[in-house]
N, C-alpha and C. Protein backbone atom coordinates (compact mmCIF):
# COMPACT_ATOMS: atom_id res chain seq x y z
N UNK A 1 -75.39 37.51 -28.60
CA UNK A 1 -76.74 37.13 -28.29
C UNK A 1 -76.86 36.52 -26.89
N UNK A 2 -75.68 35.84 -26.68
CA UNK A 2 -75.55 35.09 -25.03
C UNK A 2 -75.90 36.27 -24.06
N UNK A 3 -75.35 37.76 -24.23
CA UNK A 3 -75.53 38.47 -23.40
C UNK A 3 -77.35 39.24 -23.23
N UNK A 4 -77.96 39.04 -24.33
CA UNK A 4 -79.32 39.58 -23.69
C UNK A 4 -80.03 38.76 -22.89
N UNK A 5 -80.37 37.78 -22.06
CA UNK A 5 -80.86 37.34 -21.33
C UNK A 5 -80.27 38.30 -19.92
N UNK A 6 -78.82 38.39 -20.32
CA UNK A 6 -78.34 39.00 -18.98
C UNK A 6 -78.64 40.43 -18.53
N UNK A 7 -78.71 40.97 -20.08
CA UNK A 7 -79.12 42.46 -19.97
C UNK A 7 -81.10 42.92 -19.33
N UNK A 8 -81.24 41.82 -19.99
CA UNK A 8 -82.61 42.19 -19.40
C UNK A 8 -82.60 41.58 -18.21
N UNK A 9 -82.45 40.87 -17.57
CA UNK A 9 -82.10 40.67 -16.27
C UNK A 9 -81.85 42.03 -15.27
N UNK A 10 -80.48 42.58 -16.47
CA UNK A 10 -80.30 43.91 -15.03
C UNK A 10 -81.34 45.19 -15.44
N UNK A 11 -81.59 45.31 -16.17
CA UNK A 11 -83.18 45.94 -17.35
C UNK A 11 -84.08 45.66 -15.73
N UNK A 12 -84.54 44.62 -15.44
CA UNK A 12 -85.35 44.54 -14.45
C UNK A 12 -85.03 44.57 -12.85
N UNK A 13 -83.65 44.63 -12.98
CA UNK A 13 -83.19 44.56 -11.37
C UNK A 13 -82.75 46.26 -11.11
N UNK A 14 -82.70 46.94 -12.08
CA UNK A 14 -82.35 48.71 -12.14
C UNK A 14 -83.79 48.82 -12.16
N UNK A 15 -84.97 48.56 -12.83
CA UNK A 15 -86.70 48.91 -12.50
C UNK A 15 -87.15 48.67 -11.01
N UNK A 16 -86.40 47.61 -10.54
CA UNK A 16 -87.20 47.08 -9.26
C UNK A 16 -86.37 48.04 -8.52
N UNK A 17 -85.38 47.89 -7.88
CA UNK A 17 -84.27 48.91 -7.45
C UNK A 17 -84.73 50.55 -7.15
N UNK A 18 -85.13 51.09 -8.87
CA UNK A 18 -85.85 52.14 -8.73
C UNK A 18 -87.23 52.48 -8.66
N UNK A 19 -88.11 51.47 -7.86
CA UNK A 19 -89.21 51.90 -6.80
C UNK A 19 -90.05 51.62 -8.67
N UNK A 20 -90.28 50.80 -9.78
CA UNK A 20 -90.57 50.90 -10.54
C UNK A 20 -91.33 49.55 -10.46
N UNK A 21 -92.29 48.64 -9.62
CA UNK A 21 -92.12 47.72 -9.41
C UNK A 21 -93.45 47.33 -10.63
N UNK A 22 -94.19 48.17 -10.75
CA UNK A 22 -95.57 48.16 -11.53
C UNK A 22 -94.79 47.66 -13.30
N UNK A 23 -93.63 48.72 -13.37
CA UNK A 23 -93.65 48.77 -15.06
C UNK A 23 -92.78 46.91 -15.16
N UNK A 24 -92.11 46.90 -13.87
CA UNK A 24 -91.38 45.40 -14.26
C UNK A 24 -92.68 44.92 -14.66
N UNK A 25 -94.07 44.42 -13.88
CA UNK A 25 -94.95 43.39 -13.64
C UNK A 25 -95.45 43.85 -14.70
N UNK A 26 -95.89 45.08 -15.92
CA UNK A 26 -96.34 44.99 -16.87
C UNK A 26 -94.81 44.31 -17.97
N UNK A 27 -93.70 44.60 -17.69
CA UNK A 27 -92.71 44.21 -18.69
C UNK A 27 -92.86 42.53 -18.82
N UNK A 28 -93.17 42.24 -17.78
CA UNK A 28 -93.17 40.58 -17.42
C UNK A 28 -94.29 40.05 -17.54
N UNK A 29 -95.11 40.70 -17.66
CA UNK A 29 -96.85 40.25 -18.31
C UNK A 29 -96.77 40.45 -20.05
N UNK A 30 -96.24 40.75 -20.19
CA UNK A 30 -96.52 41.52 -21.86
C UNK A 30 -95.42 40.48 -22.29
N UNK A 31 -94.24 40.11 -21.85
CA UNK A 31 -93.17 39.23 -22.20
C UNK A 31 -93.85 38.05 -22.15
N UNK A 32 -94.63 37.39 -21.13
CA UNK A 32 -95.40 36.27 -21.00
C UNK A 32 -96.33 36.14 -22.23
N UNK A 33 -97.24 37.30 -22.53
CA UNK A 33 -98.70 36.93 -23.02
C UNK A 33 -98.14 37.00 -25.00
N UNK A 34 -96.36 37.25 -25.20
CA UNK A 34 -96.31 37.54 -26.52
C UNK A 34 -96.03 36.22 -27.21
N UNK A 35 -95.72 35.23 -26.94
CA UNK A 35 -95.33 33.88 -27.70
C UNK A 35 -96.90 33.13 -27.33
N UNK A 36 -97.62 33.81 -26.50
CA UNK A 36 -98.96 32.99 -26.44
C UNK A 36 -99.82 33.45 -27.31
N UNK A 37 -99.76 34.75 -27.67
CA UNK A 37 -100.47 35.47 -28.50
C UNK A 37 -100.34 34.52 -30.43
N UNK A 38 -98.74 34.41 -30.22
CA UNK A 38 -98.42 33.76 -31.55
C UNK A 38 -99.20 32.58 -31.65
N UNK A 39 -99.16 31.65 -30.61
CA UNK A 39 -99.48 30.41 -30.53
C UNK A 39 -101.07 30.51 -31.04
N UNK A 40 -101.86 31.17 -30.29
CA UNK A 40 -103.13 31.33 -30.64
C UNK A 40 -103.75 31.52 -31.82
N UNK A 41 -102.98 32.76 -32.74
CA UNK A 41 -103.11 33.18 -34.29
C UNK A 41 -102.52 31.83 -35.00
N UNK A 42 -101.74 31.37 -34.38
CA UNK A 42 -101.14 30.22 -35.64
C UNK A 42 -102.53 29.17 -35.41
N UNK A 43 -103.00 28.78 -33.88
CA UNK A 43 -103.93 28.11 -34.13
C UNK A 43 -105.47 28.07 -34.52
N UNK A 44 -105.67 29.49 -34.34
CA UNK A 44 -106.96 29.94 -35.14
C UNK A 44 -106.76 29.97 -36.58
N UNK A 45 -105.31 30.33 -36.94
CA UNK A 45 -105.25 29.95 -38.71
C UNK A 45 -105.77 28.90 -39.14
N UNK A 46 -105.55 27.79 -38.38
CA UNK A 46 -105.86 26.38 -38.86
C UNK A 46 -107.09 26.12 -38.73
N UNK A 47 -108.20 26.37 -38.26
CA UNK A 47 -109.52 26.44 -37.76
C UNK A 47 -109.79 25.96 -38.91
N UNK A 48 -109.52 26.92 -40.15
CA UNK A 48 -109.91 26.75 -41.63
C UNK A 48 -109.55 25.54 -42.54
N UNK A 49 -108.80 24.41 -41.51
CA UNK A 49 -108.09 23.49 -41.96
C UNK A 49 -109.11 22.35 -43.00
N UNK A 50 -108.92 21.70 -43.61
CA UNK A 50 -110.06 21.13 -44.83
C UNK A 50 -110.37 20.03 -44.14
N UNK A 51 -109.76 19.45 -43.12
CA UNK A 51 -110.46 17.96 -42.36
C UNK A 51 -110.79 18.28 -41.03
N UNK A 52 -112.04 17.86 -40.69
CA UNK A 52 -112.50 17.99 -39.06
C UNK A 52 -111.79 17.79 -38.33
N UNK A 53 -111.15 16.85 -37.92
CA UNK A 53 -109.82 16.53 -37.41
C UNK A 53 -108.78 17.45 -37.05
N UNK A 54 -108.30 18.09 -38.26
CA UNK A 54 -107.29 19.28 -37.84
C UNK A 54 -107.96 20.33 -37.22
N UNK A 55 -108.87 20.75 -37.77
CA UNK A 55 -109.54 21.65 -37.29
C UNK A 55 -109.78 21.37 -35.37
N UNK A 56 -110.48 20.24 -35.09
CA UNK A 56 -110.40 20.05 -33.84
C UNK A 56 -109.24 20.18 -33.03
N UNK A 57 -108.44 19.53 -33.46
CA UNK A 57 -106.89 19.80 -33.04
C UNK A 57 -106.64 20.91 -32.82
N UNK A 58 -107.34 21.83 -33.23
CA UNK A 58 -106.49 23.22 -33.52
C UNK A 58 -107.37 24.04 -32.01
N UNK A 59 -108.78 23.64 -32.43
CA UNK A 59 -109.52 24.40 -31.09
C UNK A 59 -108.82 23.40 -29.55
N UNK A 60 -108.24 22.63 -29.56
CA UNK A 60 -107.67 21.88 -28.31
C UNK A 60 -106.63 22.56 -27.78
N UNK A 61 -105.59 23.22 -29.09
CA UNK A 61 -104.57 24.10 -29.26
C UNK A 61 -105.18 25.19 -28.40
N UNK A 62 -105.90 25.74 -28.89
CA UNK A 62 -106.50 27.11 -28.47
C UNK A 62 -106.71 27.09 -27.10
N UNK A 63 -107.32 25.86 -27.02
CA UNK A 63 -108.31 25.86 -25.52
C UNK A 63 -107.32 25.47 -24.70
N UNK A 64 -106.04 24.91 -24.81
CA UNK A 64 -104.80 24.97 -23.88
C UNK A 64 -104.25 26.22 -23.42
N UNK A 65 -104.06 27.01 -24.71
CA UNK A 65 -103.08 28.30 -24.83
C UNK A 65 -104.40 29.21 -23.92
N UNK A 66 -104.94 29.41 -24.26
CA UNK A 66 -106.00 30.26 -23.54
C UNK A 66 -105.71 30.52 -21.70
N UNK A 67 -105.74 28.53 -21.36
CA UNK A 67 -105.70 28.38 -20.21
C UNK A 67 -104.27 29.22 -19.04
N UNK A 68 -103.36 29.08 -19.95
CA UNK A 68 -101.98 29.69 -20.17
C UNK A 68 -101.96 30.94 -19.94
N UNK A 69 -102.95 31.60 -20.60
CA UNK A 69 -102.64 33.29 -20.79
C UNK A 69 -103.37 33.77 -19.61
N UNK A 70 -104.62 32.88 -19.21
CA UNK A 70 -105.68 33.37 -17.66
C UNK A 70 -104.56 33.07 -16.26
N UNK A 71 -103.41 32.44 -16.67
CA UNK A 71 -102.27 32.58 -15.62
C UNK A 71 -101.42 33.54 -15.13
N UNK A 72 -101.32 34.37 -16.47
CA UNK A 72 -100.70 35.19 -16.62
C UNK A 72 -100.50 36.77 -15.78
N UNK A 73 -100.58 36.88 -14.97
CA UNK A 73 -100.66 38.21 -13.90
C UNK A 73 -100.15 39.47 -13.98
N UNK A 74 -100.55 40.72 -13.90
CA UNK A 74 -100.19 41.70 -13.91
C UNK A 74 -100.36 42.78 -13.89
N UNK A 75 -100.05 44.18 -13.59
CA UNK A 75 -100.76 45.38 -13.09
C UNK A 75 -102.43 45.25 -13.73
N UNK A 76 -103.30 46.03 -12.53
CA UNK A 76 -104.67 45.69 -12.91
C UNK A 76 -105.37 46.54 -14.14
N UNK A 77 -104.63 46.85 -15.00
CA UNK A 77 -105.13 47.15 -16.35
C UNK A 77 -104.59 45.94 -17.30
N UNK A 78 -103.92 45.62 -17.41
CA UNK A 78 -103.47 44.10 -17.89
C UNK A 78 -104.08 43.43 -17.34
N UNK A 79 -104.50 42.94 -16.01
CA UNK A 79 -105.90 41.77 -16.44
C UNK A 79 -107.03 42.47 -16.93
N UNK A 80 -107.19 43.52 -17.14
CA UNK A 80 -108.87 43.83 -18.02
C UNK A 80 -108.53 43.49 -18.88
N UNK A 81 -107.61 43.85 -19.30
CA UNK A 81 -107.41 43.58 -21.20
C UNK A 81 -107.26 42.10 -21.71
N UNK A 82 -106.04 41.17 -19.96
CA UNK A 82 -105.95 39.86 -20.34
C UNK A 82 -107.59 39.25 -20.69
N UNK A 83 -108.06 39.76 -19.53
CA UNK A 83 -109.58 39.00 -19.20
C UNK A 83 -110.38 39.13 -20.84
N UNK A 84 -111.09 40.41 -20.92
CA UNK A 84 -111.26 40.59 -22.02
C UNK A 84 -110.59 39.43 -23.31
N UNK A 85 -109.37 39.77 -23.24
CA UNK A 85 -109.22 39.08 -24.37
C UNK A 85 -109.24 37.21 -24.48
N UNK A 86 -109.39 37.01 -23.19
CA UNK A 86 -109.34 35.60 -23.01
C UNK A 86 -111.08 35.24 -23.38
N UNK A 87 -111.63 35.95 -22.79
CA UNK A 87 -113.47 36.01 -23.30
C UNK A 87 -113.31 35.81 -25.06
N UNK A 88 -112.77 36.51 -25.42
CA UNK A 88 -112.92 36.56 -27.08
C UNK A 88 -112.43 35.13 -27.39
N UNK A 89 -111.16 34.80 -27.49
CA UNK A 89 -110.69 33.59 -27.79
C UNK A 89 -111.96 32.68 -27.39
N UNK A 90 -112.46 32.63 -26.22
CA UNK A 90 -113.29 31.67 -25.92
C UNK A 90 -114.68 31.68 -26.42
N UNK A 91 -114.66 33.05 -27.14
CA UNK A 91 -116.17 33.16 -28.44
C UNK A 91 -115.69 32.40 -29.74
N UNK A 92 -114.48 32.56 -29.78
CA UNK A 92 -113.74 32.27 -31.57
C UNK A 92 -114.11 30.52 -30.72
N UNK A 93 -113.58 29.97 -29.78
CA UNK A 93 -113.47 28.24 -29.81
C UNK A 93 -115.42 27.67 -29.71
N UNK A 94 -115.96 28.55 -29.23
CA UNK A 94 -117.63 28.23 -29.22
C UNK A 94 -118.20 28.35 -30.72
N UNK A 95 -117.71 29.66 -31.39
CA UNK A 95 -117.67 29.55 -32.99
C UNK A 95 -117.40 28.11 -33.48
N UNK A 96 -116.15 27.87 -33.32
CA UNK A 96 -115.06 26.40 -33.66
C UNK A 96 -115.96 25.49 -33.52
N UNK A 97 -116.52 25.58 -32.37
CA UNK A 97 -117.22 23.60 -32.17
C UNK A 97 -118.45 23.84 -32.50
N UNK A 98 -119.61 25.07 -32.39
CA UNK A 98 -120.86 25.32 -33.25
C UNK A 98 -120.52 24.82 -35.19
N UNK A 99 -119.38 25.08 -35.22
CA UNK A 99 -119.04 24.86 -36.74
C UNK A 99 -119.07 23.59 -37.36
N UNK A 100 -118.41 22.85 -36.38
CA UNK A 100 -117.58 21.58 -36.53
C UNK A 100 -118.82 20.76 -36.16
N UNK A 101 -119.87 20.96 -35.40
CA UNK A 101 -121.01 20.61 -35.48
C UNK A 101 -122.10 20.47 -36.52
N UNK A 102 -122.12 20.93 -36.94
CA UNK A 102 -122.76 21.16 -38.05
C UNK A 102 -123.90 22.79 -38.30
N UNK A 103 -123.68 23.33 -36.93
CA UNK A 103 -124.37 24.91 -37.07
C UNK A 103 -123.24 26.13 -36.98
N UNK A 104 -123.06 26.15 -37.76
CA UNK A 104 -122.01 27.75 -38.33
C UNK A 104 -123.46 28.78 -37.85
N UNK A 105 -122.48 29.14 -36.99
CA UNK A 105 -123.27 30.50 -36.17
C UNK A 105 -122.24 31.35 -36.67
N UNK A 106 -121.72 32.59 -35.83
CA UNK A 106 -121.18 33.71 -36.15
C UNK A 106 -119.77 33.60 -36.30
N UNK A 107 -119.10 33.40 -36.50
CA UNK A 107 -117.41 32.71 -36.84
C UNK A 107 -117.24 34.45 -37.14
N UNK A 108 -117.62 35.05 -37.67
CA UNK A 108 -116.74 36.53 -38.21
C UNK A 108 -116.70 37.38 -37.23
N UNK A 109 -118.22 37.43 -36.47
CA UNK A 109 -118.28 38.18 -35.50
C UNK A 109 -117.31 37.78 -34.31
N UNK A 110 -117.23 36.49 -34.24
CA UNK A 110 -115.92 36.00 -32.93
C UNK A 110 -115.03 36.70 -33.32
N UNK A 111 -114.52 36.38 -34.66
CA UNK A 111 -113.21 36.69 -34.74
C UNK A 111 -112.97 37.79 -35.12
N UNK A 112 -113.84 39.07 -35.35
CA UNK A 112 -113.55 40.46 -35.35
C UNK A 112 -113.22 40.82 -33.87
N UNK A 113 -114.09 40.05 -33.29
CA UNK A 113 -114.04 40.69 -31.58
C UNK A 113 -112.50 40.50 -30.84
N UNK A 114 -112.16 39.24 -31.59
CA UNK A 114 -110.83 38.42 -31.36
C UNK A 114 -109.72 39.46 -31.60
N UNK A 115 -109.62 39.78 -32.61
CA UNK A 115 -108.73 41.25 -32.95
C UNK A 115 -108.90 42.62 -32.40
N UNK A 116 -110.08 43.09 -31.69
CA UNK A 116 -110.19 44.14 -31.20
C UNK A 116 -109.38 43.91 -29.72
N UNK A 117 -109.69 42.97 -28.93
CA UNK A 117 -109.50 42.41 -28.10
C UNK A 117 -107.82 42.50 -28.28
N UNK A 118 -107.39 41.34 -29.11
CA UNK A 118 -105.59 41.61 -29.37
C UNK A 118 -105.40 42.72 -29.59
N UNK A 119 -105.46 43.38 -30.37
CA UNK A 119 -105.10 44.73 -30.78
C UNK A 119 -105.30 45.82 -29.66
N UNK A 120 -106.00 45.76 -28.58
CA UNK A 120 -105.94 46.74 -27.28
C UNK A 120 -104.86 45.95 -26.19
N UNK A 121 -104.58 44.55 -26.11
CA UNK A 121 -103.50 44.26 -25.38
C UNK A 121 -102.13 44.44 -26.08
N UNK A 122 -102.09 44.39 -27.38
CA UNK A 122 -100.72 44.48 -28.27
C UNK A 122 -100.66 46.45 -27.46
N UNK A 123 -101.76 46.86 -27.95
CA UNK A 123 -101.44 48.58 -27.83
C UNK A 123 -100.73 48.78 -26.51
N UNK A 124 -101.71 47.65 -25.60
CA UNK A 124 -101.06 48.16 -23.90
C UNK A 124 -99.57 47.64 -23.67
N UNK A 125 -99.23 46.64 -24.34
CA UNK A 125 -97.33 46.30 -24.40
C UNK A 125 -96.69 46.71 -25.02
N UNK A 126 -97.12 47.15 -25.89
CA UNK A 126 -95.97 48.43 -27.02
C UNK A 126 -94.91 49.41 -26.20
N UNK A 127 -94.32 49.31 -26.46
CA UNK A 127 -93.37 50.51 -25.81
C UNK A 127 -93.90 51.57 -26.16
């Protein structure tokens, strides 16, 4: 296991090498945006949490990780999709605090959009 850090290392120094400089910057965008992606689903799970409290916690979660992923750089079809999908998250956290307020507006519609959104950046990092 010690050795894959190293392998992908030369994984990206044989891409750059061979004039491939686009697929590194999508390999290294898609490597970036996949433990943020987790972070996000684990914290929209909790949204549903039974005390206001957690629940808030959870959109703070979000509204960090979000900030994280608009950092994230890379060939210019990966930011449409980043962009895009950073818009959605930020419908699901306006859902979150309309809720936590006391006016439940559209919570399903965010979060259908939320998955269309993931599900076209998951498609664009797939091998």
């Amino acid at each position: 296991m010690k050795k894959l850090p190293a392998l992908a290392a030369l994984g990206v120094s044989i891409l750059l090498l061979s004039g491939c400089s686009e697929q590194v910057s999508k390999v290294t965008a898609c490597g970036s945006v996949t433990s943020l992606a987790v972070q996000v689903s684990g914290a929209i799970g909790s949204l549903t949490s039974p005390t206001p409290e957690a629940a808030q916690a959870a959109l703070d979660e979000v509204r960090g990780v979000v900030e994280n992923i608009r950092q994230v750089e890379g060939p210019d079809e990966f930011v449409t999709l980043r962009d895009a999908w950073t818009i959605s998250i930020d419908g699901v956290i306006a859902e979150g605090e309309n809720t936590l307020a006391g006016n439940p507006g559209n919570m399903d519609a965010a979060v259908t959009d939320l998955r269309t959104t993931t599900e076209a950046i998951v498609g664009y990092c797939a091998p």
